[in-house]
Protein backbone atom coordinates (compact mmCIF):
# COMPACT_ATOMS: atom_id res chain seq x y z
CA UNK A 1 0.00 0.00 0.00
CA UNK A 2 1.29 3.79 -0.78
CA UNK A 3 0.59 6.84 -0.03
CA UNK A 4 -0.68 8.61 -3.04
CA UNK A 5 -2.85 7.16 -6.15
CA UNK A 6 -1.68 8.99 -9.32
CA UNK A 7 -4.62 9.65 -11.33
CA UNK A 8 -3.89 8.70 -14.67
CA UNK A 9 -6.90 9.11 -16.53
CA UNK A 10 -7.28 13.08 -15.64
CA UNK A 11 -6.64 13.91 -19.39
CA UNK A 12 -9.44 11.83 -21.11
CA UNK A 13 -11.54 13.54 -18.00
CA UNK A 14 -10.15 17.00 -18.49
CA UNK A 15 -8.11 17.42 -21.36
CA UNK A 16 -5.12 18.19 -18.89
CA UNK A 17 -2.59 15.58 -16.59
CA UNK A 18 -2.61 15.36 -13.27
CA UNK A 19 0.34 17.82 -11.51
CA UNK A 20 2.00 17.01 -8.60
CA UNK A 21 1.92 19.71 -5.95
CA UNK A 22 4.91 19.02 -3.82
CA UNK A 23 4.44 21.39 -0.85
CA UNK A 24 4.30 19.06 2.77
CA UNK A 25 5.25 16.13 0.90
CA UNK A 26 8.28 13.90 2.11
CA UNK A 27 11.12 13.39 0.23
CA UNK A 28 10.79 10.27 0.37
CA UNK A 29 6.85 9.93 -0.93
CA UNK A 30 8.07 12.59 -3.74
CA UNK A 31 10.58 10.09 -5.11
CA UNK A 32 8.31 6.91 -5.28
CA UNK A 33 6.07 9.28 -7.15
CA UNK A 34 8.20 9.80 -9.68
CA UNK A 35 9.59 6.35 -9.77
CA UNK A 36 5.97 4.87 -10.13
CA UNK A 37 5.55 7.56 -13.19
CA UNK A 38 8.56 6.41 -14.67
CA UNK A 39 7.84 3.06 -14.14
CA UNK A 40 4.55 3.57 -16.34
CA UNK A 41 6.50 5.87 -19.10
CA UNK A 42 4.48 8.81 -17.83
CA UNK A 43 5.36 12.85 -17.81
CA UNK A 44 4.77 14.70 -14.75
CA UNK A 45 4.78 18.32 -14.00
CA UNK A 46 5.67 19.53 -10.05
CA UNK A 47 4.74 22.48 -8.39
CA UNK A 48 6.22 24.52 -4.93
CA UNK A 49 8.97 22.28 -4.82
CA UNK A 50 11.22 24.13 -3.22
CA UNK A 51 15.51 23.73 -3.21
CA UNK A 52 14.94 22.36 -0.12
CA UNK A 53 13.04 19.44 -0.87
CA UNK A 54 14.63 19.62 -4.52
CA UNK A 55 17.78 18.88 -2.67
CA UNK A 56 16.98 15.94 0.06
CA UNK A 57 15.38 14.28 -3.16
CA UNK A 58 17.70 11.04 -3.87
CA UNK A 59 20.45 11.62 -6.45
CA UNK A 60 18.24 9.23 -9.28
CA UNK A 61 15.09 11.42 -8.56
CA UNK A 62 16.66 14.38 -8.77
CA UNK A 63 18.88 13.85 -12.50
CA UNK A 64 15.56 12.83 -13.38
CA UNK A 65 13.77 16.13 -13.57
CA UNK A 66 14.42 19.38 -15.20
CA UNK A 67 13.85 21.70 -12.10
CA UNK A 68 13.55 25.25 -11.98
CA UNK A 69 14.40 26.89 -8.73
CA UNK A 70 12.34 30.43 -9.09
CA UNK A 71 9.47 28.82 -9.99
CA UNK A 72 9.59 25.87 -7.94
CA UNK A 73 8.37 23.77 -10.89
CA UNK A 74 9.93 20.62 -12.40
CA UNK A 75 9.43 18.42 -15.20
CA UNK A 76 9.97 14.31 -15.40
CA UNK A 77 10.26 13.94 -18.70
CA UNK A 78 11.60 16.75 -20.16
CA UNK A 79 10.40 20.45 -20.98
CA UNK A 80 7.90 19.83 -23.66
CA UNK A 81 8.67 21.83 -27.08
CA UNK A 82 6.10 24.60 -27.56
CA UNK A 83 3.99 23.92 -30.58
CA UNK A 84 3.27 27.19 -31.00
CA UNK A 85 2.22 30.67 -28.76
CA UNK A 86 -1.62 30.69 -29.34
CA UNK A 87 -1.72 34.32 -28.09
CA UNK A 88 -1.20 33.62 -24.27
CA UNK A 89 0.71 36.93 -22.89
CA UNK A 90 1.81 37.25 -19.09
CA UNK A 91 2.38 40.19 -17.59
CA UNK A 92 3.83 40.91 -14.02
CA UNK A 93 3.01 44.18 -12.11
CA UNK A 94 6.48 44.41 -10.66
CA UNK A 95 10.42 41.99 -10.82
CA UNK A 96 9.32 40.38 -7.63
CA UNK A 97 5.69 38.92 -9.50
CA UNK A 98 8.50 36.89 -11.67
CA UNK A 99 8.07 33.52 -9.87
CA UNK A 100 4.64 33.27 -10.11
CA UNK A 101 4.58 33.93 -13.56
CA UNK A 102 7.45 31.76 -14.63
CA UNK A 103 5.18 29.15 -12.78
CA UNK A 104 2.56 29.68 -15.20
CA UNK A 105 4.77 30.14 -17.92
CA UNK A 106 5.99 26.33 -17.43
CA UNK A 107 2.83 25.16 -17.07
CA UNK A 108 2.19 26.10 -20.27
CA UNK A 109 5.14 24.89 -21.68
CA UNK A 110 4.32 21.62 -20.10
CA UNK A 111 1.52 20.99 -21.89
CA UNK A 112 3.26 22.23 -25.17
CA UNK A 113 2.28 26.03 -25.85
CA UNK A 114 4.58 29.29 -25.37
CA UNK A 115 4.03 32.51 -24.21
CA UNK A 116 5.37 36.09 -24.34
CA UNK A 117 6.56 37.49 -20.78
CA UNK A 118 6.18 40.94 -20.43
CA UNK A 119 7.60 42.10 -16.81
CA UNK A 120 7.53 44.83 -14.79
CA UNK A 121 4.52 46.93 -16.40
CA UNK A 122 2.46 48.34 -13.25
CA UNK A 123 0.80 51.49 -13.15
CA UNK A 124 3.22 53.16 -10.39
CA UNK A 125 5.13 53.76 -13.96
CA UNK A 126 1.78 53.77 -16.22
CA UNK A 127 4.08 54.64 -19.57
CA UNK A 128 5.49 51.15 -19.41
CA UNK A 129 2.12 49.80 -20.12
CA UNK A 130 1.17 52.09 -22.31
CA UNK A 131 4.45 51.27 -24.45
CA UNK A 132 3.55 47.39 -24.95
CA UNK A 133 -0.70 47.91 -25.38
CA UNK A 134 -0.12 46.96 -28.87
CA UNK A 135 1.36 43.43 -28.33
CA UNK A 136 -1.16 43.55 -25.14
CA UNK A 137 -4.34 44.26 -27.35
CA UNK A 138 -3.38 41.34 -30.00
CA UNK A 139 -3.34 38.49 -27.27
CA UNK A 140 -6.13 35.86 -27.02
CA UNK A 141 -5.28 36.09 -22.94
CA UNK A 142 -3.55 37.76 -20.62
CA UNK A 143 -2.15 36.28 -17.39
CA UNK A 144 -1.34 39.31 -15.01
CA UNK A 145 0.03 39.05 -11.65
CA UNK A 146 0.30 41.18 -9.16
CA UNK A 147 0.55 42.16 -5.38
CA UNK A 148 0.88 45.80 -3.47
CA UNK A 149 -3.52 46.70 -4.39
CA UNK A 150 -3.26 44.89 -7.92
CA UNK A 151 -4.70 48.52 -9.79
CA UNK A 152 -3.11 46.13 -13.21
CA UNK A 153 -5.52 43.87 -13.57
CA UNK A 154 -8.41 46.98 -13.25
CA UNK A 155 -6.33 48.84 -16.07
CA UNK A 156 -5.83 45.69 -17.92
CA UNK A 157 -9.31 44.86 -18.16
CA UNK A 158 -10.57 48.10 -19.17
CA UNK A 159 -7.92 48.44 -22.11
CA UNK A 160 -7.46 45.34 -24.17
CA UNK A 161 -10.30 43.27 -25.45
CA UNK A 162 -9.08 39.59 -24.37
CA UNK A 163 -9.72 38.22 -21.03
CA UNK A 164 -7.82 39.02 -18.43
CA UNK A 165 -7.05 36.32 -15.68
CA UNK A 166 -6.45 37.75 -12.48
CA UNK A 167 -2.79 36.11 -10.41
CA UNK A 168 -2.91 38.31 -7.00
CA UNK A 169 0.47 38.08 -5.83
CA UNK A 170 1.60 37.54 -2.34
CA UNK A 171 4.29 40.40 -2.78
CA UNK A 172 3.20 43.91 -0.71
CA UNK A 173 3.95 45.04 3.22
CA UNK A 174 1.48 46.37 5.78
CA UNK A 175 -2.30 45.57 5.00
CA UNK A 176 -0.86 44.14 1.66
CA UNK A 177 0.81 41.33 3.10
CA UNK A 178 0.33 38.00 2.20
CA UNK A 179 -1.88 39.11 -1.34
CA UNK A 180 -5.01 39.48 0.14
CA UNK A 181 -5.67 43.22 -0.34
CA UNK A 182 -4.73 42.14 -4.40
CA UNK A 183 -6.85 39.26 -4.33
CA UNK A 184 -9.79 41.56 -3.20
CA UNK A 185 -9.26 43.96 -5.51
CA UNK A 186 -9.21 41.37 -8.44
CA UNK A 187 -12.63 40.55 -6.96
CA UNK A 188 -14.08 44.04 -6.75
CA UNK A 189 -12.34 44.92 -9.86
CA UNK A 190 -15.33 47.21 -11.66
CA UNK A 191 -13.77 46.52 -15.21
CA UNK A 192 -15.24 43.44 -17.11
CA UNK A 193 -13.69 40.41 -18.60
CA UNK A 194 -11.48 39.76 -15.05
CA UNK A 195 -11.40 35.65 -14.09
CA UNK A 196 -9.73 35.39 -10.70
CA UNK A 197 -7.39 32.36 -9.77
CA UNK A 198 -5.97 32.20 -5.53
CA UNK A 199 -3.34 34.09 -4.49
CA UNK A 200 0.61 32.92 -6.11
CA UNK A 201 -1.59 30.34 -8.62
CA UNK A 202 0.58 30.50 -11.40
CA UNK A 203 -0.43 26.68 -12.40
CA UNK A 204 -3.93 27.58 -12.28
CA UNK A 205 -4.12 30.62 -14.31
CA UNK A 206 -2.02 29.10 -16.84
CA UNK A 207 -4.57 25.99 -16.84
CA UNK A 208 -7.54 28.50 -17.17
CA UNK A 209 -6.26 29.99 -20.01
CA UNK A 210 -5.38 26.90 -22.06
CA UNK A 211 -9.16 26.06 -21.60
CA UNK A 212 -9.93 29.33 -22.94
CA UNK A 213 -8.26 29.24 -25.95
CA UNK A 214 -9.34 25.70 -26.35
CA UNK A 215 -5.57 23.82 -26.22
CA UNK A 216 -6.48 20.80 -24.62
CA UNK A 217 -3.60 18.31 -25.82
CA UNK A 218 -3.39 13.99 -25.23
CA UNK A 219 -0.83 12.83 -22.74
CA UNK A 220 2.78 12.64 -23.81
CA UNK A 221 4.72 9.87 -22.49
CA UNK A 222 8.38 10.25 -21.23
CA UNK A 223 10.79 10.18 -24.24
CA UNK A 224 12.97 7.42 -24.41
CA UNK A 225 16.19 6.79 -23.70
């Protein structure tokens, strides 16, 4: 008997693998996760696994993956090669809403489909924006993040004609702290078109807007050797 039952059969469900979300997981149970999915040819992705955990893994787990230390993702299996962009663009409010959205940038190069990046646009410097609304108004969606009172996603939204899904960061001080003030504001947001996703969810933003733009994929299995 284990402790975990991978659930294989998510994609003919939901179009979309099963991720493994690493966070108060052992070591231990970690690596007999991936050595049951490599045991059954299988790709995984991993989420919030930090260096810390990254590091106790055994040395064969650890070769094993292609890990990513600011987004606390890794792959088993090997990044996938983007098809092709499909109009997803993430922005970031600020340098420190980078992790988040290199999170959701890998999950959607997981699952085969790029993305531009555009960091560092919030409205404390409102030109920056106003210098990429171009490339901003031709995307299908937009994956912002932000933390401090999120006022990007409200600008966003009332700008560009795509939906705009809503990654409150927790990155702020005082009544900031944390992301909730950002997450509320994504909620009260009075522009139109905003989807909201919990606070840091990188994965699940980038999830959302493969749905959206309808690039559901089959499972890959693990190259071979």
């Amino acid at each position: 008997m284990t402790d975990f039952t991978l659930d294989w059969e998510r994609t003919q469900r939901t179009g979309f693998p099963e991720a493994i979300y690493c966070a108060g997981k052992h070591p231990d149970q970690l690596a007999a996760i991936l050595a049951t999915a490599q045991g059954a040819g299988r790709r995984l992705l991993l989420t919030r696994l930090d260096q810390a955990s990254f590091g106790a893994l055994p040395a064969e787990a650890a070769e094993a993956l292609d890990y990513d230390p600011p987004s606390r993702t890794a792959i088993l299996g090997g990044a996938e090669t983007a098809r092709e962009q499909n109009g997803i663009v993430i922005v970031t409010a600020g340098t420190t809403d980078l992790p988040v959205a290199r999170e959701a940038h890998r999950t959607l190069l997981f699952h085969g489909v790029d993305a531009s990046v555009i960091p560092d646009i919030g409205v404390a410097g409102l030109w920056r924006l106003i210098e990429r609304l171009e490339q901003l108004r031709a995307a299908r969606v937009v994956i912002a993040v932000a933390g401090m009172e999120a006022a990007l996603f409200s600008v966003l939204a009332g700008l560009v004609p795509a939906p705009v899904i809503a990654v409150p960061s927790s990155i702020g001080y005082g009544v900031a702290a944390g992301g909730t003030a950002a997450l509320h504001a994504a909620l009260a947001s009075c522009a139109p078109g905003i989807v909201t996703v919990n606070i840091d969810n990188g994965f699940g933003a980038a999830v959302a807007a493969l749905k959206i733009i309808g690039a559901t994929a089959p499972e890959r299995a693990m190259p071979s050797r």
